[in-house]
N, C-alpha and C. Protein backbone atom coordinates (compact mmCIF):
# COMPACT_ATOMS: atom_id res chain seq x y z
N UNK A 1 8.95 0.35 2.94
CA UNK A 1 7.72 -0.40 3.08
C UNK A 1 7.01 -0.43 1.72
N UNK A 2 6.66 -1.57 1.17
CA UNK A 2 6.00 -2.08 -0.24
C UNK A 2 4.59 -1.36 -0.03
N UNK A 3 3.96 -0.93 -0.63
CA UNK A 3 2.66 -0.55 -0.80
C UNK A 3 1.88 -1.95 -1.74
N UNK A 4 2.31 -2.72 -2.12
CA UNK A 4 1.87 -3.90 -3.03
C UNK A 4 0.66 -4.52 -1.67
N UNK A 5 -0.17 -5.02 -2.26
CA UNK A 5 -0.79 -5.83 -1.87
C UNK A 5 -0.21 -7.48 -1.61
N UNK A 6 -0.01 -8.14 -0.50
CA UNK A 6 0.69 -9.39 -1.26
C UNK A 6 -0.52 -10.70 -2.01
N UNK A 7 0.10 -11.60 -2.46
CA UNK A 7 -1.09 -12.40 -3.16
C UNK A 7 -1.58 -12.87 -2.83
N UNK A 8 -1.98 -13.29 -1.25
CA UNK A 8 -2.99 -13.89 -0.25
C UNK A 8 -4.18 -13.26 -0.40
N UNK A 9 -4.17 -11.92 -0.16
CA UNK A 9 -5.13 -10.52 -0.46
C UNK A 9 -5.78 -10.64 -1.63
N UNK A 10 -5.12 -10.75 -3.07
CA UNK A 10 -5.54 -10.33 -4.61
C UNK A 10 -6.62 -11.08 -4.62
N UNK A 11 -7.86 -10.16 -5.60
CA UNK A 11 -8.56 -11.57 -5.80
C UNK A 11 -8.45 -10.84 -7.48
N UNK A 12 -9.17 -11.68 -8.28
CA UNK A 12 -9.77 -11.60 -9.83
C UNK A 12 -10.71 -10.32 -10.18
N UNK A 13 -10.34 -9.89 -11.34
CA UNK A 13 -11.07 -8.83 -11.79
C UNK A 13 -12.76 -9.62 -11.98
N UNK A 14 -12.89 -11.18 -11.69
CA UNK A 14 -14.12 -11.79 -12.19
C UNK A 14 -14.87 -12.01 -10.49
N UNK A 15 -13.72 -12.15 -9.27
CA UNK A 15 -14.15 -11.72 -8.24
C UNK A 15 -14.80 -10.69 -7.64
N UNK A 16 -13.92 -9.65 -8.28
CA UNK A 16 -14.05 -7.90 -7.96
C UNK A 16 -15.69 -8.19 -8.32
N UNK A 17 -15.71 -8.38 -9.53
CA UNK A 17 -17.13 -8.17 -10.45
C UNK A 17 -18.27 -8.68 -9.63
N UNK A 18 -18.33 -10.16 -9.01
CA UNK A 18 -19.07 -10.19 -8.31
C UNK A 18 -19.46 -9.78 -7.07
N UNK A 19 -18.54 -9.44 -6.17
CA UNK A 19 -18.62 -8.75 -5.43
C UNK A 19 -18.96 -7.35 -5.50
N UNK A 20 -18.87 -6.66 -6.25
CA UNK A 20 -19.93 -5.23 -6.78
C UNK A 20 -21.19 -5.64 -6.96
N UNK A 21 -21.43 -6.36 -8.02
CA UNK A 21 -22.75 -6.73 -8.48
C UNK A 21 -23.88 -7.05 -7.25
N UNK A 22 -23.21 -8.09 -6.34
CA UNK A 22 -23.85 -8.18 -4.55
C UNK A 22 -23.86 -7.13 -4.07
N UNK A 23 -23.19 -6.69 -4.14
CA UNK A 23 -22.92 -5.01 -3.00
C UNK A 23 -23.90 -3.68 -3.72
N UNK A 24 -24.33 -4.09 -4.98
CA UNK A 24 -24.86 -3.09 -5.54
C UNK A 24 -26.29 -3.48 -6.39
N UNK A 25 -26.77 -4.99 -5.88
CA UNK A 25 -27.75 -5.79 -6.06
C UNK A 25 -28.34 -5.95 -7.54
N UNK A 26 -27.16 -6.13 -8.04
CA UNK A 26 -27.09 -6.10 -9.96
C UNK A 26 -26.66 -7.22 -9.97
N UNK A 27 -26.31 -7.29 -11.37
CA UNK A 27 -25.58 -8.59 -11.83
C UNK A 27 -23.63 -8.16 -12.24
N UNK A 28 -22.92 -9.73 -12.39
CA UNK A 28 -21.53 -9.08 -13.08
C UNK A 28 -21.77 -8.85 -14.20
N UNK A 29 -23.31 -8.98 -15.10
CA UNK A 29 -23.07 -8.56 -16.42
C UNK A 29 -23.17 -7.24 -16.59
N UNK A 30 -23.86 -6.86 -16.10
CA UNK A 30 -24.49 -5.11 -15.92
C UNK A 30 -23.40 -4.22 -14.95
N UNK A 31 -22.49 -4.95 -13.98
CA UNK A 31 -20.91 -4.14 -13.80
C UNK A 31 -19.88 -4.29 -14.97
N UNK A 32 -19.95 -5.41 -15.43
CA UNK A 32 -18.84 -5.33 -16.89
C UNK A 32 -19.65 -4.65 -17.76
N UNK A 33 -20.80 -4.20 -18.47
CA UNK A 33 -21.39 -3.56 -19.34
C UNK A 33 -20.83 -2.20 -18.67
N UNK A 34 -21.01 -1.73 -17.56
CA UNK A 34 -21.07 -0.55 -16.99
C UNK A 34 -19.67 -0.16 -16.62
N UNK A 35 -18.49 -0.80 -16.59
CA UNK A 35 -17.03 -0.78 -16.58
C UNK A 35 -16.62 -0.16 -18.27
N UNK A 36 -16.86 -0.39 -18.87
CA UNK A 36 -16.71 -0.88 -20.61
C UNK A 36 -17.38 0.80 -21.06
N UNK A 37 -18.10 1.09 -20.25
CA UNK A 37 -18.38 2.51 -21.12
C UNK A 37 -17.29 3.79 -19.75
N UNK A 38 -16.79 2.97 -19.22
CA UNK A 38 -15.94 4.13 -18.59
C UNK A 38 -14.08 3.99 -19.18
N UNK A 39 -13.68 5.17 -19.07
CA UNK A 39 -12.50 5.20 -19.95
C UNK A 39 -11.35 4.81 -18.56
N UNK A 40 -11.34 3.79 -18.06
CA UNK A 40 -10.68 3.20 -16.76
C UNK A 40 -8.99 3.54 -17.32
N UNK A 41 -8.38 4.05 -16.74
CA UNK A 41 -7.20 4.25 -17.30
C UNK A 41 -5.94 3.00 -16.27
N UNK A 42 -4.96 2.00 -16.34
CA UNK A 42 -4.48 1.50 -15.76
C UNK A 42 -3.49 1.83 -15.07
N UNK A 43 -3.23 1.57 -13.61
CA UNK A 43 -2.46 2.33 -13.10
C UNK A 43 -1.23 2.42 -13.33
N UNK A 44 -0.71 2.10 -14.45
CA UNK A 44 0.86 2.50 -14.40
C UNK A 44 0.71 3.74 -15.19
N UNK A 45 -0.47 3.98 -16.03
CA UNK A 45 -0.70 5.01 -17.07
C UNK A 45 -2.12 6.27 -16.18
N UNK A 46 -1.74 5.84 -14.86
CA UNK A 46 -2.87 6.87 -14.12
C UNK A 46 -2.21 7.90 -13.67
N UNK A 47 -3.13 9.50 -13.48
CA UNK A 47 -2.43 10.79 -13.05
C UNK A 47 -2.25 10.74 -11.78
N UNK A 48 -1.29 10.80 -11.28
CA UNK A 48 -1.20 11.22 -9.17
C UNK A 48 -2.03 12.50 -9.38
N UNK A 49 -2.78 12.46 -8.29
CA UNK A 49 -2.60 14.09 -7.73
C UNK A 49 -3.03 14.13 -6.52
N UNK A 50 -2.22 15.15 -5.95
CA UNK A 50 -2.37 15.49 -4.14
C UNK A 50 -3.46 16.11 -3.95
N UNK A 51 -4.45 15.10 -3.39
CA UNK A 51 -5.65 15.60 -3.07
C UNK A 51 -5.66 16.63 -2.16
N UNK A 52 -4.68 16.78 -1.37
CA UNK A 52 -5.05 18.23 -0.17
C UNK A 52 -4.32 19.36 -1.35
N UNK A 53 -4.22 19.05 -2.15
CA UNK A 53 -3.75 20.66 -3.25
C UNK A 53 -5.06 20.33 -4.50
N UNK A 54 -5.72 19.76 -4.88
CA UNK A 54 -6.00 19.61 -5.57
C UNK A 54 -7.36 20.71 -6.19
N UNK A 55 -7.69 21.22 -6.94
CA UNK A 55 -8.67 22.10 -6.84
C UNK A 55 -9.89 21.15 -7.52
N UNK A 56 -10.97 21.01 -6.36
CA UNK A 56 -12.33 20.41 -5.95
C UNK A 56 -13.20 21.70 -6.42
N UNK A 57 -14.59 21.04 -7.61
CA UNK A 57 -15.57 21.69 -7.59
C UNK A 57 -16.19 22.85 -6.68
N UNK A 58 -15.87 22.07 -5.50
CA UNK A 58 -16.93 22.79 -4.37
C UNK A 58 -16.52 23.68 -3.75
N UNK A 59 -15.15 24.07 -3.54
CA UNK A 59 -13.94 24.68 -3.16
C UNK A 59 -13.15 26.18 -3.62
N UNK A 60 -13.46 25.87 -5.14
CA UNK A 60 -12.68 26.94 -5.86
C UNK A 60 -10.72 27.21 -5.79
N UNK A 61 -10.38 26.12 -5.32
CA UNK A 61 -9.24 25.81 -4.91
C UNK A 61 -8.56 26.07 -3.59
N UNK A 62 -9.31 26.83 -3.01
CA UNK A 62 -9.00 26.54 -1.36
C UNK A 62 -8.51 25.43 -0.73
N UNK A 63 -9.07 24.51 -1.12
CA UNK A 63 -8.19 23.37 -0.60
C UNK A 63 -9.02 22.69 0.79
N UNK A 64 -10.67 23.95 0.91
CA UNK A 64 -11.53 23.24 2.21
C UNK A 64 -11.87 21.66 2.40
N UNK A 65 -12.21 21.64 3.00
CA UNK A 65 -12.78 20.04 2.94
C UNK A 65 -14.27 19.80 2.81
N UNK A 66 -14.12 19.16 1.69
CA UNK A 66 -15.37 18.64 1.16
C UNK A 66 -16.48 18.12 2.47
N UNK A 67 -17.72 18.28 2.70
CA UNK A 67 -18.59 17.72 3.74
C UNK A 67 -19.15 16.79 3.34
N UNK A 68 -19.90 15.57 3.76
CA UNK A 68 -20.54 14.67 3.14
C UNK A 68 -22.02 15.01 3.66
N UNK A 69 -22.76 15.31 2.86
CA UNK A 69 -24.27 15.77 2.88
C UNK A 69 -25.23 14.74 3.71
């Protein structure tokens, strides 16, 4: 089974943008300003890691589950 998205689904990184900017009652200029100071790494060059092993701040590596406050 493909994990791909197929291309009916995809939209534009200029889509994405607006759709944040609505969802987060900004503009796409102030999500691309605010993209641009983060070091976004692309996913063929991104780290896996198994979040149920992973050692979490809150945890100390136990492996508990995080609560949402």
């Amino acid at each position: 089974m493909s994990r791909e998205t197929p291309d009916a689904d995809m939209i534009s990184d200029e889509e994405l943008t607006e759709l944040l900017a609505d969802a987060e009652g900004t503009t796409p200029l102030k999500i691309e300003r605010g993209a641009a100071k983060l070091d976004i790494v692309p996913p063929e060059r991104a780290t896996i890691v198994d979040v149920d092993k992973a050692q979490l701040p809150d945890d100390e590596g136990r492996g508990d589950k995080i609560h949402d406050q």
